[in-house]
Protein backbone atom coordinates (compact mmCIF):
# COMPACT_ATOMS: atom_id res chain seq x y z
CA UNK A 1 14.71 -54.84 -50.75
CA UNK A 2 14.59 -57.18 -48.18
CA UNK A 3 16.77 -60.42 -48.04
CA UNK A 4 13.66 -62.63 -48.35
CA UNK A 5 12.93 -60.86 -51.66
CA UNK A 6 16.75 -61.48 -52.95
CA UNK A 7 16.57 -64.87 -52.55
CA UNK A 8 13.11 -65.44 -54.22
CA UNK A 9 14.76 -63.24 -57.04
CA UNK A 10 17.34 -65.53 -57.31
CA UNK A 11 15.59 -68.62 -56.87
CA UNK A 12 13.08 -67.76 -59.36
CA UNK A 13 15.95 -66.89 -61.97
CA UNK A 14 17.81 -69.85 -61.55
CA UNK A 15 14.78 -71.99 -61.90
CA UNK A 16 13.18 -70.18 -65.39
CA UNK A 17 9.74 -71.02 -64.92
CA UNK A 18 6.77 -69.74 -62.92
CA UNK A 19 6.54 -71.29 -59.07
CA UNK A 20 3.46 -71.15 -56.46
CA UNK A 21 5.06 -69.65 -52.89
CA UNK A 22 4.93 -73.26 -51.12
CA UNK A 23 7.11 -74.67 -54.53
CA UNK A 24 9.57 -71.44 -53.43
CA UNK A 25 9.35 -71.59 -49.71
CA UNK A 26 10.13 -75.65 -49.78
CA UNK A 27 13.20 -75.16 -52.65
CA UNK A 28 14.34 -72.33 -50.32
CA UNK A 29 14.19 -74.40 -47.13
CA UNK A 30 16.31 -77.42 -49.16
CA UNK A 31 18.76 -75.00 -49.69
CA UNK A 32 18.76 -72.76 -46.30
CA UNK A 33 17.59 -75.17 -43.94
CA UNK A 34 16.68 -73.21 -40.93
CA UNK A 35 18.13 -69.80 -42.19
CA UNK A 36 14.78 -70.01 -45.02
CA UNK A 37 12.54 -67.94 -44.79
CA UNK A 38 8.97 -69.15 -43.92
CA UNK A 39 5.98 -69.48 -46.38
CA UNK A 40 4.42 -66.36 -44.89
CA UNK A 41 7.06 -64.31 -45.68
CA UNK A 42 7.93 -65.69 -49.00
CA UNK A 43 3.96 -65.15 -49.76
CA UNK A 44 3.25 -61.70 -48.14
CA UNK A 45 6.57 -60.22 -50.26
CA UNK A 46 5.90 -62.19 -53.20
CA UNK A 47 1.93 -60.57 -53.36
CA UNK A 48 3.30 -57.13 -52.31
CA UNK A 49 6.69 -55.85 -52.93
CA UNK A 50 8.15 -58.03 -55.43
CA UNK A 51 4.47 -57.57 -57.44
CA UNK A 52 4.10 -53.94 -56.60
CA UNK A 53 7.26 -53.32 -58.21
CA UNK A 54 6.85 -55.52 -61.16
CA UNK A 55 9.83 -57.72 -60.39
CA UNK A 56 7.49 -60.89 -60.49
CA UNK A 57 4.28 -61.15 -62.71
CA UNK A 58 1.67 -64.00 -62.48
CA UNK A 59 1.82 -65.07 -65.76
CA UNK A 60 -0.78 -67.42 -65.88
CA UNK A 61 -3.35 -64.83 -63.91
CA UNK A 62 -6.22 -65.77 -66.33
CA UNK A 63 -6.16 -69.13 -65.53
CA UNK A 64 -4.75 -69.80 -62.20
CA UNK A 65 -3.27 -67.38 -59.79
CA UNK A 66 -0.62 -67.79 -57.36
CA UNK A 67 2.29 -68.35 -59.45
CA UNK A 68 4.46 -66.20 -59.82
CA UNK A 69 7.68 -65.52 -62.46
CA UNK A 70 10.76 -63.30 -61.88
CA UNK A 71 10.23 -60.12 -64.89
CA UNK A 72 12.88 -58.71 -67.23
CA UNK A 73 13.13 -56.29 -64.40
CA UNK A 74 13.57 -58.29 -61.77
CA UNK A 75 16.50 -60.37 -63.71
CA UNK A 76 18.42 -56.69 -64.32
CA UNK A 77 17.60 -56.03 -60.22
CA UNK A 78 19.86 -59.19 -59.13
CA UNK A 79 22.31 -59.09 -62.07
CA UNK A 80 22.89 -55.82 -62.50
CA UNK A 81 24.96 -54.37 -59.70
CA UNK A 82 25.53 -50.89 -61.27
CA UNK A 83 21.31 -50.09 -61.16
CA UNK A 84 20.46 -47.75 -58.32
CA UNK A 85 17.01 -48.88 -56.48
CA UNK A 86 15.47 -45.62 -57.81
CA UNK A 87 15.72 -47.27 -61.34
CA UNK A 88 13.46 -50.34 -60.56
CA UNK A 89 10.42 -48.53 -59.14
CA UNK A 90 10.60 -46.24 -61.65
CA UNK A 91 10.66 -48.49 -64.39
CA UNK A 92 8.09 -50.35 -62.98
CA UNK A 93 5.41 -47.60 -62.76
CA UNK A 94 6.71 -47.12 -66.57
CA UNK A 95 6.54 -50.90 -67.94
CA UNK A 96 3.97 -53.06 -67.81
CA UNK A 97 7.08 -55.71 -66.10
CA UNK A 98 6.63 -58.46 -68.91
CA UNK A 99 9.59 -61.01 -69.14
CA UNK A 100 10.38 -62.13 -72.57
């Protein structure tokens, strides 16, 4: 994991509730001015990795896409410092990386 994807983790769990990229990229640019990543980046990781993996979902798919909410999965990822990588992809090739 890269440090772009920790801190969209992280901003995503602190915040609860699904976020387009540009709603992430500007809360994470208020809070790391120039040290933020940029909207590409928060995009491109958000679409592949952090997807791929099932640590976000796009809850709302149906109706609109491009928001994006951090999973059960991704929640343990950041919280749970005792997890080995190896335990996230393979849990999400197993799960279908809901969030309750």
């Amino acid at each position: 994991m890269t440090r772009v994807d920790h801190l969209v983790l992280d901003l995503l769990d602190q915040q609860g509730i699904a976020l387009p990229p540009t709603a992430i990229t500007l809360a994470l640019e208020e809070e790391h001015g120039i040290n933020a990543p940029s909207s590409s980046q928060v995009a491109r990781r958000l679409r592949e990795d952090l997807s791929h993996h099932g640590l976000v979902k796009q809850p709302h798919e149906d109706r609109v896409q491009g928001y994006y909410l951090i999973t059960d999965l991704g929640s343990r990822y950041l919280n749970d410092s005792d997890a080995e990588p190896e335990e996230f992809i393979a849990d999400a090739n197993d799960t279908d990386g809901s969030s309750s």
